[in-house]
Structure formats: structure tokens, C-alpha cells
C-alpha atoms as a PDB file:
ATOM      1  CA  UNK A   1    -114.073  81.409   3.433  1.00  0.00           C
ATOM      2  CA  UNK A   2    -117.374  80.721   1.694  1.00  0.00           C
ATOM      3  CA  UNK A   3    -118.569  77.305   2.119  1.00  0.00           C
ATOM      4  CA  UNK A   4    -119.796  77.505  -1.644  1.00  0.00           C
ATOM      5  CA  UNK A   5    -116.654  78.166  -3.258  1.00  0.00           C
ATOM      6  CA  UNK A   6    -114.651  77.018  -6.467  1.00  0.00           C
ATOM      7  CA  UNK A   7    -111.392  74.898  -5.924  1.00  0.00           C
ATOM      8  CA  UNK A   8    -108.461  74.756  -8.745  1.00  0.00           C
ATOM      9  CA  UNK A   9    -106.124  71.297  -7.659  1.00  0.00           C
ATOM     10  CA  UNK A  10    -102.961  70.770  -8.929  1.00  0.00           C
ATOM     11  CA  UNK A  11    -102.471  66.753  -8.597  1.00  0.00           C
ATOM     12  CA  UNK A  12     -98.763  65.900  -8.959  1.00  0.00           C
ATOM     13  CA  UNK A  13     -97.536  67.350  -5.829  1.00  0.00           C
ATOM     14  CA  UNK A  14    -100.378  68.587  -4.229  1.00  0.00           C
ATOM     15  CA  UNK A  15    -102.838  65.102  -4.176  1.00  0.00           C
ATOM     16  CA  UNK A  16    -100.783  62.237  -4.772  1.00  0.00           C
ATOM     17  CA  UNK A  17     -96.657  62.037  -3.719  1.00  0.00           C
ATOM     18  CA  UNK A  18     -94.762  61.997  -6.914  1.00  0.00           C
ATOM     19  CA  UNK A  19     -91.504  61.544  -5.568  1.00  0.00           C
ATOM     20  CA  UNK A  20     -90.627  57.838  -6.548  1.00  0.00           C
ATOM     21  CA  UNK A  21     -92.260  58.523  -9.617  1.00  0.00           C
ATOM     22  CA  UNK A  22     -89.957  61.393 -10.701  1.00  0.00           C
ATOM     23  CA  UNK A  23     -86.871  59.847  -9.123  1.00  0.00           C
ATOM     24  CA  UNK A  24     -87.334  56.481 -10.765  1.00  0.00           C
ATOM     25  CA  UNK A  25     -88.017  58.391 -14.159  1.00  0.00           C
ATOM     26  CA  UNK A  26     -84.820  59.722 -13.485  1.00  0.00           C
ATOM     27  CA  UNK A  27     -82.608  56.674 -12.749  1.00  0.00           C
ATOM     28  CA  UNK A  28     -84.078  55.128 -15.948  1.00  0.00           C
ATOM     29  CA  UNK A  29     -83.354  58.408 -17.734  1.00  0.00           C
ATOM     30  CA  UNK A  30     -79.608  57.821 -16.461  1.00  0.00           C
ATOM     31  CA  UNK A  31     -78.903  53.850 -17.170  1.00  0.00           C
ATOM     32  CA  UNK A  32     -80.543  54.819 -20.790  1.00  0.00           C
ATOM     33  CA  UNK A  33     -77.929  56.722 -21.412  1.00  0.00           C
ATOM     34  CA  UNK A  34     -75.219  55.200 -19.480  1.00  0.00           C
ATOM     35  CA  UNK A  35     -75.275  57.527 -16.654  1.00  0.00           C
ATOM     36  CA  UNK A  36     -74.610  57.372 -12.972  1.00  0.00           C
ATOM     37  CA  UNK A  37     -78.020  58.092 -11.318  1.00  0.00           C
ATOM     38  CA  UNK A  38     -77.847  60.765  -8.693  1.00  0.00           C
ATOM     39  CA  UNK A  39     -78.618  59.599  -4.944  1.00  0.00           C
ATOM     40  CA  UNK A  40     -82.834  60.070  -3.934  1.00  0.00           C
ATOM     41  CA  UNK A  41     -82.521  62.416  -0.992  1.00  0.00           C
ATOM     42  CA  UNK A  42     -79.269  64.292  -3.118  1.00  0.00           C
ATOM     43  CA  UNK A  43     -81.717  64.633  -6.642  1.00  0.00           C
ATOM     44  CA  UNK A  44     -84.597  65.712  -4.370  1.00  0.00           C
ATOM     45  CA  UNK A  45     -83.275  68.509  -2.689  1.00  0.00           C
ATOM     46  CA  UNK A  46     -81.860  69.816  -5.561  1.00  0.00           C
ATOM     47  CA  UNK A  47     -85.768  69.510  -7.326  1.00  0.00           C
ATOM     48  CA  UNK A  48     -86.924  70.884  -4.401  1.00  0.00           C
ATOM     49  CA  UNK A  49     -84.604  73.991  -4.292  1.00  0.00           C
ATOM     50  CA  UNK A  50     -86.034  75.125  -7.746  1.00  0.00           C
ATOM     51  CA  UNK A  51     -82.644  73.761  -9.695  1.00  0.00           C
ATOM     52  CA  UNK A  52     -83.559  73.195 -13.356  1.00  0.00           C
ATOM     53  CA  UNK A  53     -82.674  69.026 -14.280  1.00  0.00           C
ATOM     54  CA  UNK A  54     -79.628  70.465 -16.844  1.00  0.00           C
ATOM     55  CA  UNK A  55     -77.700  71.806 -13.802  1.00  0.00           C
ATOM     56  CA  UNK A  56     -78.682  68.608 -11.235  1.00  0.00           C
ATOM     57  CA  UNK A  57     -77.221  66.218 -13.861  1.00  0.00           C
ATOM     58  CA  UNK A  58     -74.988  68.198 -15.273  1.00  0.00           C
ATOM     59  CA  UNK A  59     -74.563  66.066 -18.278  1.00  0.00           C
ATOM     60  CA  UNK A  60     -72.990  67.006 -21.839  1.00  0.00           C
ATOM     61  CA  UNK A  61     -75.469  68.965 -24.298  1.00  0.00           C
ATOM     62  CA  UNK A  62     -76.038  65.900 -26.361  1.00  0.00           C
ATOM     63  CA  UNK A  63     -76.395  63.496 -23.644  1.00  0.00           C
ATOM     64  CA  UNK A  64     -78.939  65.606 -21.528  1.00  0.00           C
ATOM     65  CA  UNK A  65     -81.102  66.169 -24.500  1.00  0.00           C
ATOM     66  CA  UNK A  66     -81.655  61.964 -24.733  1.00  0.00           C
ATOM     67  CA  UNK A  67     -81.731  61.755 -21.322  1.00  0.00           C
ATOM     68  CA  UNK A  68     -84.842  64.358 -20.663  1.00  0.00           C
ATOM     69  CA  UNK A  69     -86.295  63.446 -23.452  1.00  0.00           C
ATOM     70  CA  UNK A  70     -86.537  59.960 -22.202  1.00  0.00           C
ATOM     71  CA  UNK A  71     -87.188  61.102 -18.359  1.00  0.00           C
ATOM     72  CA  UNK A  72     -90.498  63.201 -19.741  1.00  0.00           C
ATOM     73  CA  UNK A  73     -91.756  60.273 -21.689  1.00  0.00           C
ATOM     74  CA  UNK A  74     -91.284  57.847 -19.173  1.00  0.00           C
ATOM     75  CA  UNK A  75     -92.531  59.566 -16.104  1.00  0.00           C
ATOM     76  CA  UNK A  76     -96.142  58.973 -17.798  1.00  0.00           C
ATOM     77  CA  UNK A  77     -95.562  55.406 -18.730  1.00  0.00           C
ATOM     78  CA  UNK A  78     -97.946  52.967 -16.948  1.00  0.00           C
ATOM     79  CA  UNK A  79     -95.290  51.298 -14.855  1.00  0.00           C
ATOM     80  CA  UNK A  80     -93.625  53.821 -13.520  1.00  0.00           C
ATOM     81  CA  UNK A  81     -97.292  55.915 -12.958  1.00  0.00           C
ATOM     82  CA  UNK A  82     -97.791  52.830 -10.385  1.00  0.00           C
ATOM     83  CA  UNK A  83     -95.531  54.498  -8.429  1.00  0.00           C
ATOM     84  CA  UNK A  84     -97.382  57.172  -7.391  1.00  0.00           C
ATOM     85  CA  UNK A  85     -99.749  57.098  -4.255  1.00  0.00           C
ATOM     86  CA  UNK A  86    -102.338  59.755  -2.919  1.00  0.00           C
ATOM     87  CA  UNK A  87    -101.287  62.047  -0.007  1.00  0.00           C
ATOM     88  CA  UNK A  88    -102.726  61.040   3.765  1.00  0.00           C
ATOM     89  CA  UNK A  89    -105.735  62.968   4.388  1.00  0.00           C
ATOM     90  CA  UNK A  90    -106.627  63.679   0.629  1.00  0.00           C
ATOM     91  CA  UNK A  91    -109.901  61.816  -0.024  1.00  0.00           C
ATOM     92  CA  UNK A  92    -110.857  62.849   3.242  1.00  0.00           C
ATOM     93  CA  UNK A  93    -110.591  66.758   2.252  1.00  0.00           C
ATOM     94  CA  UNK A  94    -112.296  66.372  -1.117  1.00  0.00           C
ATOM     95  CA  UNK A  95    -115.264  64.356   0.632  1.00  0.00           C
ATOM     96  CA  UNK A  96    -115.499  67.106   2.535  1.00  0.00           C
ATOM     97  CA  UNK A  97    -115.751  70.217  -0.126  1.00  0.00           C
ATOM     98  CA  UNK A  98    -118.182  67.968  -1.916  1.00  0.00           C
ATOM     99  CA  UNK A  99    -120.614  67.497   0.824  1.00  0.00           C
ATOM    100  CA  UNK A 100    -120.694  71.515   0.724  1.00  0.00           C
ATOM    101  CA  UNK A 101    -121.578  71.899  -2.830  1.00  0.00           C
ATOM    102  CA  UNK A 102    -117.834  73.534  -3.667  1.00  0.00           C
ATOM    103  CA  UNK A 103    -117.060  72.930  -7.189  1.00  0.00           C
ATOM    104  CA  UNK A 104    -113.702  70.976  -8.191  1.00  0.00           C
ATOM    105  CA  UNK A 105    -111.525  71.126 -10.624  1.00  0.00           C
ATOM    106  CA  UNK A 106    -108.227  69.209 -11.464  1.00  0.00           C
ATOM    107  CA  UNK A 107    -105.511  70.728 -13.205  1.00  0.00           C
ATOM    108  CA  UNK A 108    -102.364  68.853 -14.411  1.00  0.00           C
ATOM    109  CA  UNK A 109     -99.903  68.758 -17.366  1.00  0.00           C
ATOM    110  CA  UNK A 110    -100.401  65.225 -17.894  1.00  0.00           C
ATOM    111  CA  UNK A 111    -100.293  64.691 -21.548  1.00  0.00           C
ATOM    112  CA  UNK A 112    -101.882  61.469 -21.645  1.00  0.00           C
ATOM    113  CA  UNK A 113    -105.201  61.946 -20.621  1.00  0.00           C
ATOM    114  CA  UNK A 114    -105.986  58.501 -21.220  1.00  0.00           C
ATOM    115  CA  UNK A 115    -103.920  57.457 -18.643  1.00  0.00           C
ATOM    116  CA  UNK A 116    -104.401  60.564 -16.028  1.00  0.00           C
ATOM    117  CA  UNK A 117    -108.282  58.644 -15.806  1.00  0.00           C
ATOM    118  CA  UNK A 118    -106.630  55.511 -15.507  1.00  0.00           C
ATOM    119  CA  UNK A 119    -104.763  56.203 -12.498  1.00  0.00           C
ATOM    120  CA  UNK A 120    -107.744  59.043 -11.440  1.00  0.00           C
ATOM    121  CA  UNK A 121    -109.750  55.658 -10.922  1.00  0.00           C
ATOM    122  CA  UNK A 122    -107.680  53.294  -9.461  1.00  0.00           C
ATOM    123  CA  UNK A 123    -106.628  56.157  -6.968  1.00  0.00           C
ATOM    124  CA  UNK A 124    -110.194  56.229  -6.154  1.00  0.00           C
ATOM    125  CA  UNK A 125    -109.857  60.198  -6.582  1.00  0.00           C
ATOM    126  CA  UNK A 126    -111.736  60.984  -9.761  1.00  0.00           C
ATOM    127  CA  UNK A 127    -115.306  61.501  -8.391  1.00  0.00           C
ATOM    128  CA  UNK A 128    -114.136  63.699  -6.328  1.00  0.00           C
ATOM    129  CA  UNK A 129    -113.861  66.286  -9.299  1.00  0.00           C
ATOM    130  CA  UNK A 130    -116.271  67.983 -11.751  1.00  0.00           C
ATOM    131  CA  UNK A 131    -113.832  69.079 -14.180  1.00  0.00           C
ATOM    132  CA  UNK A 132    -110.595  67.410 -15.387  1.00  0.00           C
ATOM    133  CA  UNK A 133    -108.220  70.533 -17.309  1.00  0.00           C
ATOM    134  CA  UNK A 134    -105.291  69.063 -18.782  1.00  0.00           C
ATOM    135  CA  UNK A 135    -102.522  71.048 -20.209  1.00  0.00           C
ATOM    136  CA  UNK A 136     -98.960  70.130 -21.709  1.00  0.00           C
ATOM    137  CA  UNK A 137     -97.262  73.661 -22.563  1.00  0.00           C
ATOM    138  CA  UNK A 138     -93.715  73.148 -24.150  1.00  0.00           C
ATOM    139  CA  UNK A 139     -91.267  76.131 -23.054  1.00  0.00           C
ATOM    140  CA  UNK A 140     -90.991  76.875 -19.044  1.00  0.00           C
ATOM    141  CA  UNK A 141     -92.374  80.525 -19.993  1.00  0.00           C
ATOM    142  CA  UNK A 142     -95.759  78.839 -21.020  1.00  0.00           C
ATOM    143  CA  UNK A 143     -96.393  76.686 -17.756  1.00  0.00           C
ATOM    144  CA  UNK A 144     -98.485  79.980 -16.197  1.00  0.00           C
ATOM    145  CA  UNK A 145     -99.994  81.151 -18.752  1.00  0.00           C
ATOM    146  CA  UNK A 146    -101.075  78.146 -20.172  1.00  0.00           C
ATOM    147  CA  UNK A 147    -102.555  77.368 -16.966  1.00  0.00           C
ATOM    148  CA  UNK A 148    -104.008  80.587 -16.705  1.00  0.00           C
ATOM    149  CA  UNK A 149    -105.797  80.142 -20.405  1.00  0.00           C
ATOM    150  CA  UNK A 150    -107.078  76.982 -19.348  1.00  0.00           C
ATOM    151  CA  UNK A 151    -108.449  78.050 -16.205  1.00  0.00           C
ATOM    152  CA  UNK A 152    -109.857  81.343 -17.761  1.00  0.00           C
ATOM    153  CA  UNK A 153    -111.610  79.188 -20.937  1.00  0.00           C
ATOM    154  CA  UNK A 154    -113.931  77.577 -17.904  1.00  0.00           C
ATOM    155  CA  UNK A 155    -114.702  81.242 -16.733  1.00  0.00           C
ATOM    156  CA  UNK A 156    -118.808  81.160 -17.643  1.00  0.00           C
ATOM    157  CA  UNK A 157    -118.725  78.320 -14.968  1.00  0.00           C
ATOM    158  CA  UNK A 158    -117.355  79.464 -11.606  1.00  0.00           C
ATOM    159  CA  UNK A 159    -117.643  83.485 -12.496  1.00  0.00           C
ATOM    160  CA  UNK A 160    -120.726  83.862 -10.333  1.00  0.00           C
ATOM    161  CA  UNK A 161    -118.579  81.844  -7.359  1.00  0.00           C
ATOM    162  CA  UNK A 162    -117.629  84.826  -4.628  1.00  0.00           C
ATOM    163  CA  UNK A 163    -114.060  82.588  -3.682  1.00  0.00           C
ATOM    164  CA  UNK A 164    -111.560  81.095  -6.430  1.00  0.00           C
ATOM    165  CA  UNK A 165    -109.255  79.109  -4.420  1.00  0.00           C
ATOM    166  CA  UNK A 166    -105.941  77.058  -6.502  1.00  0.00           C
ATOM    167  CA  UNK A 167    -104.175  75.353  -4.584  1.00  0.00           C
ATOM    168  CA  UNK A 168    -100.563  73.610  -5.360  1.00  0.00           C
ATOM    169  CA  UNK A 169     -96.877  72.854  -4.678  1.00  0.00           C
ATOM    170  CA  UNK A 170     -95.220  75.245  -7.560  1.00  0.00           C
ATOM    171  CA  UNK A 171     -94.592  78.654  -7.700  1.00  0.00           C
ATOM    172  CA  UNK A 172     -96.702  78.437 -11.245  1.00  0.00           C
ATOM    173  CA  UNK A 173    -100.182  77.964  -8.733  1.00  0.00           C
ATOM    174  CA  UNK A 174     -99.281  80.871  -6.933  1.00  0.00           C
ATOM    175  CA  UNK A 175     -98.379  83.278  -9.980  1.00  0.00           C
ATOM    176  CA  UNK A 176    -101.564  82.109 -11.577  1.00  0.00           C
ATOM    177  CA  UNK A 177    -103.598  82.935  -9.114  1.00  0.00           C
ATOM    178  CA  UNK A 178    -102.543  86.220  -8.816  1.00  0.00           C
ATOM    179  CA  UNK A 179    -102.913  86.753 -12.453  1.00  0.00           C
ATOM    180  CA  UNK A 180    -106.551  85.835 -11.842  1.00  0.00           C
ATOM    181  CA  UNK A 181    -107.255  87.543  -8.673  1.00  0.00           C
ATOM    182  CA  UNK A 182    -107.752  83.851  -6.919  1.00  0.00           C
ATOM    183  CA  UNK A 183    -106.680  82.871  -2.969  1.00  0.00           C
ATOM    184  CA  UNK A 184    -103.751  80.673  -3.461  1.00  0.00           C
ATOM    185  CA  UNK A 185    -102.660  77.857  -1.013  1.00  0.00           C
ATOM    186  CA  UNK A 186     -99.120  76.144  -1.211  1.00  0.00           C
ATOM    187  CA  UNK A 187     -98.107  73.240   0.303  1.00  0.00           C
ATOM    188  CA  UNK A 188     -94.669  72.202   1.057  1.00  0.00           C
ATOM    189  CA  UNK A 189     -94.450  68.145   0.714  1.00  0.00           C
ATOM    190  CA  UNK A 190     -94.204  68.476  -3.026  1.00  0.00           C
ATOM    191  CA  UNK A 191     -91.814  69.672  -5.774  1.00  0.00           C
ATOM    192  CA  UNK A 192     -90.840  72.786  -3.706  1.00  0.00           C
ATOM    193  CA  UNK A 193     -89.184  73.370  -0.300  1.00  0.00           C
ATOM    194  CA  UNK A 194     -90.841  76.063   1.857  1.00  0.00           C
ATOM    195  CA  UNK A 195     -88.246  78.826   1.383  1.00  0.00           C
ATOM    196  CA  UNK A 196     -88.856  78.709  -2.121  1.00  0.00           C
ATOM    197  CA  UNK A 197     -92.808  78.912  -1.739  1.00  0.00           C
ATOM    198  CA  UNK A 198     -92.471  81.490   0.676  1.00  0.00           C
ATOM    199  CA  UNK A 199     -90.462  83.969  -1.615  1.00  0.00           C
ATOM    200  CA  UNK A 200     -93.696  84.096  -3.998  1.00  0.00           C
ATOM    201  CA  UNK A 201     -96.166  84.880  -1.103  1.00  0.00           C
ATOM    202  CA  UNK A 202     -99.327  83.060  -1.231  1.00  0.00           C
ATOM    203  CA  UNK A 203    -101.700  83.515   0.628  1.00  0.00           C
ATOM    204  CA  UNK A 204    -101.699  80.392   2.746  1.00  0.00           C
ATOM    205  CA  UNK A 205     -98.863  77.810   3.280  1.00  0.00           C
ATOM    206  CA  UNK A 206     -99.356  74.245   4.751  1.00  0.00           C
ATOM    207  CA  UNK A 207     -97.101  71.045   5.274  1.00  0.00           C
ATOM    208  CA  UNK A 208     -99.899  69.232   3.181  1.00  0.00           C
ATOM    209  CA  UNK A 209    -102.785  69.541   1.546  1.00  0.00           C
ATOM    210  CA  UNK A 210    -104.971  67.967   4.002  1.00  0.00           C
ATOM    211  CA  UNK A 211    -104.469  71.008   6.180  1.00  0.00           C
ATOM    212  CA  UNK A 212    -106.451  73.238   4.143  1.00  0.00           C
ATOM    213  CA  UNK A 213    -109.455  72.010   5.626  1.00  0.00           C
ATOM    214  CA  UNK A 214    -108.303  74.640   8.652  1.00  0.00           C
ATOM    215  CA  UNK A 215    -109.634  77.397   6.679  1.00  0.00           C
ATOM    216  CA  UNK A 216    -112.764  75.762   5.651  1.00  0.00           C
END
């Protein structure tokens, strides 16, 4: 690769481990609405596995509709955002592409951007990046190109870059960056197992972000 090159991060996932985040969203979700919580490792592998939330909880109509509401909501409120920590080898990555004049961005679907810098800072990861895209697209069918508009609406800044690299833990990452003629890089330790990120063919896959810096 280019040593000069523009960099598209997901963060949820990809930078900072999520997982007691989105499982303790969940278990509030469930006493909320009187609900048995599902066990970690049993909810996780089912999130991981690409299984929508109706069919892991498997609630009534009525009831899952309170309970996801609530679960969204609350998996940006500022307790349960303390819950997330950055991935082993992050900072260390980012430092890196910096000191070679790359340019960063950060893409996420935080909808409180307010409280995405909040957490940015006190993760110590926000100077790492030159842009910040936030996006918060409503139906499922949105989430790529959403992400694609967003990315695409920044074009007249890294068009003249010869590599477009996104990197992420989704299948969305990968599909977008196809769309947009980008490398993509997956990595497994996030919201999806490596069977499921092989079966949309990116075009590298790691156990972790920080081994991205093998390419470099």
C-alpha cells in the first residue's frame, strides 16, 4: 500500500470493544420490561452469527418494540458508554498512520455526537482523526448507503488519494467499500464472527485491528 493513503474507521467494533456495552444495554432492555436477560456468551454468539435482536429474544410484538426501543436509547447513555474500552494495539496503529501523513476519518452511527467527543476524549483517541462522520440511518436497508452518502459528501477531500482503505467489523464496511471502489479490511473481534465476514469477501481479514499495520 501507499504510505500516503486515506483511512475510513468504523469505531464500535473495530477501535474500542463494545461487547459489555451492548450486552448490558440488553439486560437493562430485559428487566425494563420484565424479561429474563439472555446469558453473555449465549446473546453474543447469536449477535455475532448475524441473528437480528427480534429472533435472539424472541419476545411478543408489543414487548420487543419497548424493549429495543429502550436497548437503542440506552446503549448511548453516559453510564453504560463507560463501558466501553479501546482495543489493545489501537492508539498504537493510529500513531502510526499519522506519523505518515495518511488521512483519518471516523465513521459511526452514534447519534449523539455530543457524547461520541465525550468518550473520543477520555479514550484518548480523538486526535488521532481529521474527520469525525456521524450517521444514524433508521431502516437496516439504509445502514450502506447512508454510509456510502456520507463518505461520498467528503469526496473533494481524499479524491486525489491513490488508496481508500475502510476498515470495520460489519458486513456494511465491506459492501460500502465495494460500492466505492475502496480496499476493505474486516476484523473478527467485533459484532461479526469470521464465517460471516468471510462470505462477503473483503479484501483483508484480521483477528484485530491492530494487525492491519502488516500491510502498511
Amino acid at each position: 500500500m501507499n504510505k500516503i493513503a486515506c483511512y475510513f474507521f468504523d469505531l464500535d467494533g473495530t477501535l474500542i470493544d463494545i461487547k459489555d456495552k451492548v450486552y448490558q444495554a440488553h439486560v437493562n432492555a430485559c428487566l425494563k420490561n420484565n424479561q429474563l436477560p439472555l446469558q453473555k456468551e449465549t446473546y453474543w454468539e447469536l449477535k455475532r452469527n448475524k441473528i437480528n435482536e427480534e429472533k435472539i429474544v424472541n419476545f411478543s410484538p408489543d414487548i420487543f418494540k419497548k424493549y429495543n426501543e429502550f436497548r437503542i436509547m440506552n446503549l448511548e447513555d453516559e453510564a453504560t458508554l463507560e463501558l466501553d474500552s479501546v482495543f489493545p494495539g489501537v492508539k498504537g496503529l493510529l500513531k502510526k498512520l499519522n506519523n505518515q501523513n495518511n488521512i483519518l476519518f471516523l465513521i459511526t452511527r452514534r447519534k449523539h455526537s455530543d457524547r461520541l467527543k465525550k468518550e473520543l476524549k477520555k479514550l484518548h483517541l480523538i486526535k488521532y482523526f481529521q474527520y469525525i462522520l456521524t450517521l444514524f440511518p433508521k431502516k437496516n436497508k439504509e445502514n450502506i448507503n447512508g454510509k456510502m452518502m456520507i463518505i461520498q459528501s467528503k469526496e473533494n477531500i481524499y479524491k486525489d488519494y491513490k488508496e481508500k482503505i475502510i476498515i470495520g467489523d460489519t458486513e456494511d464496511e465491506i459492501e460500502c467499500g465495494k460500492m466505492l471502489s475502496f480496499k476493505t479490511v474486516s476484523v473478527t473481534n467485533g459484532m461479526r464472527n469470521l464465517k460471516i465476514l468471510k462470505g462477503f469477501n473483503p479484501d483483508y481479514l484480521f483477528d484485530s485491528v491492530k494487525d492491519l499495520i502488516k500491510i502498511l
